[in-house]
PDB file of N, CA and C in Angstrom:
ATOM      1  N   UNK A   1     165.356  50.875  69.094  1.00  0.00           N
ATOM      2  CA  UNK A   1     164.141  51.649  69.216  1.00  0.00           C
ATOM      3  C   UNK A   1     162.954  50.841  68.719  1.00  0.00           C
ATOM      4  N   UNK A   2     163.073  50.263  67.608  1.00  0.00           N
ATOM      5  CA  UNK A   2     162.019  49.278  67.215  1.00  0.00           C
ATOM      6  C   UNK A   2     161.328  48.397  67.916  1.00  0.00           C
ATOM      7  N   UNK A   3     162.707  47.479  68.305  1.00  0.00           N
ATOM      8  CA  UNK A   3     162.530  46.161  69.494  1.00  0.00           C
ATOM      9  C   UNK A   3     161.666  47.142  70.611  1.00  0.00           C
ATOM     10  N   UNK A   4     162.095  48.177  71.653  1.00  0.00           N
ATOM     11  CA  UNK A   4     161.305  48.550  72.248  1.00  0.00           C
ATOM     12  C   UNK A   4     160.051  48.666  72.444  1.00  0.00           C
ATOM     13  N   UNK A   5     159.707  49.329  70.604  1.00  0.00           N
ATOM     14  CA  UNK A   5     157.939  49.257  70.834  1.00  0.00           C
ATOM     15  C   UNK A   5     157.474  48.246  70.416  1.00  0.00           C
ATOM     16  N   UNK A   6     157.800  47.203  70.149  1.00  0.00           N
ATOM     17  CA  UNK A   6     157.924  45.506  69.849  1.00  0.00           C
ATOM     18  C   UNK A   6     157.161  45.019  71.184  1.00  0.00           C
ATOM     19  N   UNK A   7     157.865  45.198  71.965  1.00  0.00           N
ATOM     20  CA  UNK A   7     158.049  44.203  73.414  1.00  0.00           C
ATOM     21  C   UNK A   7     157.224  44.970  74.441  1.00  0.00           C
ATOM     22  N   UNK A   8     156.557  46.341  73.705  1.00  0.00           N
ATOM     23  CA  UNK A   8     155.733  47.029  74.574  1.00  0.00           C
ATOM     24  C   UNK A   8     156.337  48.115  75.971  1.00  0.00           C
ATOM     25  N   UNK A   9     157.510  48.277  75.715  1.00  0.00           N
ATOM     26  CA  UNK A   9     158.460  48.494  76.301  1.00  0.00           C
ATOM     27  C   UNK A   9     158.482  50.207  76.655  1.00  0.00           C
ATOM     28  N   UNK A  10     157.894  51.128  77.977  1.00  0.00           N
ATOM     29  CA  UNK A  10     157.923  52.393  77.575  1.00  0.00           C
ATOM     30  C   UNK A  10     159.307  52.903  78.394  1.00  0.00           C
ATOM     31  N   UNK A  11     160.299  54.123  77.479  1.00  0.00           N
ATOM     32  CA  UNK A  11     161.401  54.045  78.340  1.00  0.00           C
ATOM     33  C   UNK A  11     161.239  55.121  79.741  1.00  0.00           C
ATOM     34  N   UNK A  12     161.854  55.551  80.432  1.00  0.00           N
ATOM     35  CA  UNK A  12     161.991  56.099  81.527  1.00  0.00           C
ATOM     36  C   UNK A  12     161.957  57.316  81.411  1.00  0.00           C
ATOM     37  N   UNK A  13     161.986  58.092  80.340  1.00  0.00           N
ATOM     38  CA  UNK A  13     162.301  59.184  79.831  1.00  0.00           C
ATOM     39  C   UNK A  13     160.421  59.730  79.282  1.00  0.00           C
ATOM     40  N   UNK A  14     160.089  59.277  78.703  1.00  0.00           N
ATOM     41  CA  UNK A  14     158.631  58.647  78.475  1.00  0.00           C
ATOM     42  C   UNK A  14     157.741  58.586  79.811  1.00  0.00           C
ATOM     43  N   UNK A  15     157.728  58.098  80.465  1.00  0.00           N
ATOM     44  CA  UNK A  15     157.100  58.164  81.543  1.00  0.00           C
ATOM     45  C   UNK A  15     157.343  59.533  82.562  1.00  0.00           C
ATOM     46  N   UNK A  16     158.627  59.744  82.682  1.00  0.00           N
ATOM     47  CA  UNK A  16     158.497  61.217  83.386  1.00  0.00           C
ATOM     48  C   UNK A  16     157.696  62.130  82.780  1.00  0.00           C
ATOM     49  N   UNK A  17     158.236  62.223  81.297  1.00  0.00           N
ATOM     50  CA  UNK A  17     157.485  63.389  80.651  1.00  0.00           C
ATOM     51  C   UNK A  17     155.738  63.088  80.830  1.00  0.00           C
ATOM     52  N   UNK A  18     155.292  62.151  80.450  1.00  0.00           N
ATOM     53  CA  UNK A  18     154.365  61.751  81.190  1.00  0.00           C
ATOM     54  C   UNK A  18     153.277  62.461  82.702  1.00  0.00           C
ATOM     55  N   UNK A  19     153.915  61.787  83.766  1.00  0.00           N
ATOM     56  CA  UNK A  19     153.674  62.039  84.740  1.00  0.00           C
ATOM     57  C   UNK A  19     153.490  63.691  84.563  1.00  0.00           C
ATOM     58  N   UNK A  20     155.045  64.797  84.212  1.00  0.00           N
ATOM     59  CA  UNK A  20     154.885  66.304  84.513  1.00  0.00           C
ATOM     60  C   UNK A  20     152.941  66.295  83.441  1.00  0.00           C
ATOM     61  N   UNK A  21     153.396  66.513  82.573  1.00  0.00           N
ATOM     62  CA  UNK A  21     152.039  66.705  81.865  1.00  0.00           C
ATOM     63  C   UNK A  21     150.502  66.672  82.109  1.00  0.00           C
ATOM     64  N   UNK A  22     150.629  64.841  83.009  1.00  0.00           N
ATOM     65  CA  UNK A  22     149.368  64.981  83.794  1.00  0.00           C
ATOM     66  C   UNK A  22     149.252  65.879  84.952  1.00  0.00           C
ATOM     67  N   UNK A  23     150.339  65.876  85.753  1.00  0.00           N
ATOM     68  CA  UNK A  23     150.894  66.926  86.781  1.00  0.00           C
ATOM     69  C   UNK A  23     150.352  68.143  86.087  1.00  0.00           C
ATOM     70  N   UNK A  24     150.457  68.991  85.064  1.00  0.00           N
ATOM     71  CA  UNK A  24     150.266  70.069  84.564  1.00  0.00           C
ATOM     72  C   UNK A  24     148.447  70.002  84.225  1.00  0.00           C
ATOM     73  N   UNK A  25     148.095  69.492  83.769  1.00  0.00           N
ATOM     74  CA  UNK A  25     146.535  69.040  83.578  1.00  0.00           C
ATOM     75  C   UNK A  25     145.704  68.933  84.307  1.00  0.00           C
ATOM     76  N   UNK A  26     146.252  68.058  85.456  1.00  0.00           N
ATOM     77  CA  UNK A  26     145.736  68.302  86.943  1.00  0.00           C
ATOM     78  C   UNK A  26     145.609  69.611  87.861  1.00  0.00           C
ATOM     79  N   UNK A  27     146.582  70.341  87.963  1.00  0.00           N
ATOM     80  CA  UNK A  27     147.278  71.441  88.034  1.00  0.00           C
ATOM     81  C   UNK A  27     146.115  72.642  87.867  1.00  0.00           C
ATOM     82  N   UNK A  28     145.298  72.328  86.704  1.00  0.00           N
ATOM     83  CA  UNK A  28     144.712  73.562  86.153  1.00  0.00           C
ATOM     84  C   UNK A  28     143.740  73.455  86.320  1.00  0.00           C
ATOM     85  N   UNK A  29     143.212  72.824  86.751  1.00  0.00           N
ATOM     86  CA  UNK A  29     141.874  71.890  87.496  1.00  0.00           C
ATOM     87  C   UNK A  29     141.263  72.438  88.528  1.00  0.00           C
ATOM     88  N   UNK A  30     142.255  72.477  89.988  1.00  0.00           N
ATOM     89  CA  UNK A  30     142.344  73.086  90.743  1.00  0.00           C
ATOM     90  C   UNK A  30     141.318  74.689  91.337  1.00  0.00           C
ATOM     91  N   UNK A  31     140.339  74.457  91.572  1.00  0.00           N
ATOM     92  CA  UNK A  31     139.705  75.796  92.093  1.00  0.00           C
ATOM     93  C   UNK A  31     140.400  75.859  93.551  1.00  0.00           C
ATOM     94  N   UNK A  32     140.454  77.071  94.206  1.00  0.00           N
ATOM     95  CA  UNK A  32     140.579  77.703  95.762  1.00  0.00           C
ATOM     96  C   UNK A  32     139.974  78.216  95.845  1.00  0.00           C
ATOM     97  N   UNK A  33     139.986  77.933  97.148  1.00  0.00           N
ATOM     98  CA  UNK A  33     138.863  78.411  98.125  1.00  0.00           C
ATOM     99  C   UNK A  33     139.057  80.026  98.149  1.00  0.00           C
ATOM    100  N   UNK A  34     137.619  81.024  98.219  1.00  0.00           N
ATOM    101  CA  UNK A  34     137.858  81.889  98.432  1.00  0.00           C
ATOM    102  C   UNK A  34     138.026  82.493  99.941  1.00  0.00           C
ATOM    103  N   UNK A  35     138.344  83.766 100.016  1.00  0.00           N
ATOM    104  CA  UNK A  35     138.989  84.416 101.624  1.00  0.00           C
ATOM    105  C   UNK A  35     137.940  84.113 102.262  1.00  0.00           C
ATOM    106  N   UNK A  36     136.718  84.449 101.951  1.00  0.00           N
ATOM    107  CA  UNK A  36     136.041  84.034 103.499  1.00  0.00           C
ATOM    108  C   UNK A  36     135.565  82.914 103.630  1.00  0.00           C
ATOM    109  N   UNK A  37     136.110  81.690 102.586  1.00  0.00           N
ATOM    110  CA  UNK A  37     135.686  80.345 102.475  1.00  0.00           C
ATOM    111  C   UNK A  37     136.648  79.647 103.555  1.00  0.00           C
ATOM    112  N   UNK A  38     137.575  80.129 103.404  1.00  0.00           N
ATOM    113  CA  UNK A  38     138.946  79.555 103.915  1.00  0.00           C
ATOM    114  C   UNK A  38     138.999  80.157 105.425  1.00  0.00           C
ATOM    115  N   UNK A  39     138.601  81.334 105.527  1.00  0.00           N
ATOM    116  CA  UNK A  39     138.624  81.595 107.001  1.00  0.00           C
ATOM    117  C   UNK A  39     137.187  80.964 107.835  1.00  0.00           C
ATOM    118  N   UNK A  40     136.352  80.403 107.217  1.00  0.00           N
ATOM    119  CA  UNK A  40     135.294  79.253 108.025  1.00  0.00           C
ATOM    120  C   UNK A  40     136.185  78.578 108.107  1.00  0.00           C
ATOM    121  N   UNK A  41     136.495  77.446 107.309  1.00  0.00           N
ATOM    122  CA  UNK A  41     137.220  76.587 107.104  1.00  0.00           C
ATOM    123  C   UNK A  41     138.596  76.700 108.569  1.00  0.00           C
ATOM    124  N   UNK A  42     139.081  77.590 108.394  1.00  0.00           N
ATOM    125  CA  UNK A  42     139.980  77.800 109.423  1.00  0.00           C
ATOM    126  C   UNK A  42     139.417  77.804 110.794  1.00  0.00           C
ATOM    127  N   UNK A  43     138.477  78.822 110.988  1.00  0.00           N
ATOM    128  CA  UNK A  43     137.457  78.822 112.077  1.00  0.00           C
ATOM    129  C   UNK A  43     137.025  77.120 113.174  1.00  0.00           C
ATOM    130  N   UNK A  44     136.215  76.803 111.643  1.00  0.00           N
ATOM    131  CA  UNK A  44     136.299  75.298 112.057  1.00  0.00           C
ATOM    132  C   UNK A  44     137.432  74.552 112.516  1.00  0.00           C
ATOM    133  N   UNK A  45     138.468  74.420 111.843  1.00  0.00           N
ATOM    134  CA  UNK A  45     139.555  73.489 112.300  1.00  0.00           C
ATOM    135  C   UNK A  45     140.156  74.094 113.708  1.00  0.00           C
ATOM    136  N   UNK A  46     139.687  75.170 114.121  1.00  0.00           N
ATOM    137  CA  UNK A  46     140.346  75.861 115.296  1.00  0.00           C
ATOM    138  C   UNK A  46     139.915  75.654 116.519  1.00  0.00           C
ATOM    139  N   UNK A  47     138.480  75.447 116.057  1.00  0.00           N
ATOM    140  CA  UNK A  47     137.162  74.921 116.877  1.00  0.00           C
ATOM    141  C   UNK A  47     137.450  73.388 117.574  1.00  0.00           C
ATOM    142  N   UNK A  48     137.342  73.169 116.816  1.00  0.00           N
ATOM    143  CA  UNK A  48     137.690  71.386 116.684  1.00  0.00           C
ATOM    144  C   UNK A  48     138.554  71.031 117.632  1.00  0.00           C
ATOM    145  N   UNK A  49     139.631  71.900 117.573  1.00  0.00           N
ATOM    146  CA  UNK A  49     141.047  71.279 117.983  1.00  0.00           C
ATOM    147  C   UNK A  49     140.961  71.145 119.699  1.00  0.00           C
ATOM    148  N   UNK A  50     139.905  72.859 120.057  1.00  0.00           N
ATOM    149  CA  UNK A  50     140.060  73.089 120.978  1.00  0.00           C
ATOM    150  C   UNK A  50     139.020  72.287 121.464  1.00  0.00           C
ATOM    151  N   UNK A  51     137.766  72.182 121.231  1.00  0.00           N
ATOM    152  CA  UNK A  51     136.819  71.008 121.546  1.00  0.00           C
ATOM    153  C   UNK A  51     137.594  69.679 122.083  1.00  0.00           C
ATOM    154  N   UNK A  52     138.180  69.295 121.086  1.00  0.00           N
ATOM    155  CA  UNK A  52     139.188  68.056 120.938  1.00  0.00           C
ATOM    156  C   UNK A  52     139.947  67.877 122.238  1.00  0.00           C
ATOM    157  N   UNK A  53     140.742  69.427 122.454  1.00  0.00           N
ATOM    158  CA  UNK A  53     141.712  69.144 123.397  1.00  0.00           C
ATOM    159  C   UNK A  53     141.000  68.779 124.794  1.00  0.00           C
ATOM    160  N   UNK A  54     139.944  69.980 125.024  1.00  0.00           N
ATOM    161  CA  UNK A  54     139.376  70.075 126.212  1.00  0.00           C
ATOM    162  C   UNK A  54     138.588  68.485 126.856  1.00  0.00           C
ATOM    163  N   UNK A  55     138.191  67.458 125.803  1.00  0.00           N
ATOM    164  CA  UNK A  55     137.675  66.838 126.151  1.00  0.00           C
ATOM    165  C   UNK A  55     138.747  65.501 126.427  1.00  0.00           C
ATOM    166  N   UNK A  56     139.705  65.479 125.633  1.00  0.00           N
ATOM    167  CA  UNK A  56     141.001  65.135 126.204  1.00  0.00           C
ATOM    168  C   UNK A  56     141.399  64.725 127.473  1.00  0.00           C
ATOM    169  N   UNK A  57     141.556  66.341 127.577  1.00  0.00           N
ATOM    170  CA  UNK A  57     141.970  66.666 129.110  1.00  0.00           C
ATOM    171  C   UNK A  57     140.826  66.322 130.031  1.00  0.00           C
ATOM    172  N   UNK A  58     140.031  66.370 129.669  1.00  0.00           N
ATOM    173  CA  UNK A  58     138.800  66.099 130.265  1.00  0.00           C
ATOM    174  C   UNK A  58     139.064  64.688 131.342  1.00  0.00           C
ATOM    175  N   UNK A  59     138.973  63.647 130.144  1.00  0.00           N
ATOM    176  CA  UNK A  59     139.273  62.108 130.390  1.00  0.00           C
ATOM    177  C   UNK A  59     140.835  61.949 130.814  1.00  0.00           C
ATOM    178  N   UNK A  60     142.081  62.538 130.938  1.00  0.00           N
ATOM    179  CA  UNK A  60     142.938  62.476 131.190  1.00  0.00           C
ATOM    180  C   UNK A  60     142.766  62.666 133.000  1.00  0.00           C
ATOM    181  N   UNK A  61     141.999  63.625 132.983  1.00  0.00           N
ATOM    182  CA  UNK A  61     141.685  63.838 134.542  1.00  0.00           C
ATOM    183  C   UNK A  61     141.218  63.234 135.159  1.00  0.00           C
ATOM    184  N   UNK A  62     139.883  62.806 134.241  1.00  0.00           N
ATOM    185  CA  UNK A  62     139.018  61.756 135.317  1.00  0.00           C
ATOM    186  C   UNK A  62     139.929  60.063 135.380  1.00  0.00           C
ATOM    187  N   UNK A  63     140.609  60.059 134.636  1.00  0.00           N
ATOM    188  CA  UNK A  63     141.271  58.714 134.357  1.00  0.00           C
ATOM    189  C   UNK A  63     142.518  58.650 135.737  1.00  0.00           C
ATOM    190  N   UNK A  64     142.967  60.059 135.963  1.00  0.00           N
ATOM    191  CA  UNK A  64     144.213  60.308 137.051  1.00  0.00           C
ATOM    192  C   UNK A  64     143.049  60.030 138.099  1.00  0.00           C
ATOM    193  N   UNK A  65     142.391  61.068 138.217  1.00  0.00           N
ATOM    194  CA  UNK A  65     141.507  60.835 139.675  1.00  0.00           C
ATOM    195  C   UNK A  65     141.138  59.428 140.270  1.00  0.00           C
ATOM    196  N   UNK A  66     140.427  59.020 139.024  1.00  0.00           N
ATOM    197  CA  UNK A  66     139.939  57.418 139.256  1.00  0.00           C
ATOM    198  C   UNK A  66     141.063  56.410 139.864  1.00  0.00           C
ATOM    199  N   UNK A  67     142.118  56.795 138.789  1.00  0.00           N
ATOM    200  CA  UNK A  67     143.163  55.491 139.208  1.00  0.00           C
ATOM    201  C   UNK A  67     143.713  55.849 140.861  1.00  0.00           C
ATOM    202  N   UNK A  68     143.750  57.579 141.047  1.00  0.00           N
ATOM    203  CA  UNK A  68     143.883  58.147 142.015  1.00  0.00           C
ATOM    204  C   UNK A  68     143.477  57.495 143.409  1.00  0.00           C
ATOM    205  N   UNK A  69     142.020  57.429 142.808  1.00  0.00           N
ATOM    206  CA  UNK A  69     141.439  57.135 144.427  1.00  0.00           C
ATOM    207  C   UNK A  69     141.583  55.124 144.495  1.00  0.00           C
ATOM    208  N   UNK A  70     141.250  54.596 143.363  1.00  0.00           N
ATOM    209  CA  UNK A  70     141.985  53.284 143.529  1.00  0.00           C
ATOM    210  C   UNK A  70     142.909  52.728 144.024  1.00  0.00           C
ATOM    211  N   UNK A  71     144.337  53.646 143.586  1.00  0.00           N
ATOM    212  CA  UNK A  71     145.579  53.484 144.775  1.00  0.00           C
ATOM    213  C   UNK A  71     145.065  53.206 146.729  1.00  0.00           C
ATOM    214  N   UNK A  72     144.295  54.610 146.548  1.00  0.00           N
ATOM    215  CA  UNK A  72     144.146  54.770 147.888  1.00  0.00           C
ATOM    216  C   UNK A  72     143.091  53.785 148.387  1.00  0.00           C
ATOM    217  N   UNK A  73     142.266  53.495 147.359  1.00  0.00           N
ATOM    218  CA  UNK A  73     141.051  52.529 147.986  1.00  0.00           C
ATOM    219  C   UNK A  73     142.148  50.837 148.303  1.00  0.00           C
ATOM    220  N   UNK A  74     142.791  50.857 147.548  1.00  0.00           N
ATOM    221  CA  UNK A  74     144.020  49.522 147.669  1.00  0.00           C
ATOM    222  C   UNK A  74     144.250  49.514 148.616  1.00  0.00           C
ATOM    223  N   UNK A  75     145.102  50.736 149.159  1.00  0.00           N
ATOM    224  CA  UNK A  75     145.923  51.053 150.033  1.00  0.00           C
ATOM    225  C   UNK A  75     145.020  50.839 151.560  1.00  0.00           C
ATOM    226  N   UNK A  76     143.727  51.291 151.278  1.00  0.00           N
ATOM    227  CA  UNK A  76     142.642  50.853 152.658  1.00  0.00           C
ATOM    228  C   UNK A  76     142.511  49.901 152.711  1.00  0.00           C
ATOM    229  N   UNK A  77     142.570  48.985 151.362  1.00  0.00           N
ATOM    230  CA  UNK A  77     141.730  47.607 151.771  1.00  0.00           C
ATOM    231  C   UNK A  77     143.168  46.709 152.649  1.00  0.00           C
ATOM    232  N   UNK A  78     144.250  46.680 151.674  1.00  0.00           N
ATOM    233  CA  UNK A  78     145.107  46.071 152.147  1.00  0.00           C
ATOM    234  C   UNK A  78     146.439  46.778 152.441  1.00  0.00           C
ATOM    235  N   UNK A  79     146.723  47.186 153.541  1.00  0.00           N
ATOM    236  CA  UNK A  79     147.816  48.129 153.962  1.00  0.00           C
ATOM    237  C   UNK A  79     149.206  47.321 154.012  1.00  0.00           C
ATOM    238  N   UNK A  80     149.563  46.254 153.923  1.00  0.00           N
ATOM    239  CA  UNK A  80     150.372  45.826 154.312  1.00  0.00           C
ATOM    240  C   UNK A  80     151.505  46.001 152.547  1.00  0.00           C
ATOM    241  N   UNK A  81     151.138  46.376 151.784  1.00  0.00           N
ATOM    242  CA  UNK A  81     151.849  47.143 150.633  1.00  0.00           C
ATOM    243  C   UNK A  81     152.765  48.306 150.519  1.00  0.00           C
TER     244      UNK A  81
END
């Protein structure tokens, strides 16, 4: 036990207890959001997603179409494919 705190040495047992404690300290820290904080909050992320998707799909389409009519513009220029 001596040599240990000699050599600067902390054991494993020490450090967990550790960690929970700050874990617990941290812990209490913690404010939440209240109900109608959290349902903006929700609102928003719901918003988003669907914004998100639509514009997505958006470029997914124009990207099919485009390559779409490219095939076919290929296909006019040089038929022998």
């Amino acid at each position: 036990m001596a040599e240990s705190a000699k050599t600067g040495k902390v054991s494993v047992f020490t450090k967990i207890g550790k960690f929970f404690k700050d874990f617990i300290s941290e812990f209490k820290k913690l404010v939440w959001p209240t109900k109608e904080q959290l349902m903006k909050n929700t609102a928003v992320v719901m918003v988003s997603i669907v914004v998100i998707g639509l514009v997505l799909a958006g470029i997914d389409f124009g990207l099919s179409k485009g390559f779409g009519a490219l095939k076919e513009l290929v296909k006019f220029v040089w038929p022998y494919n």
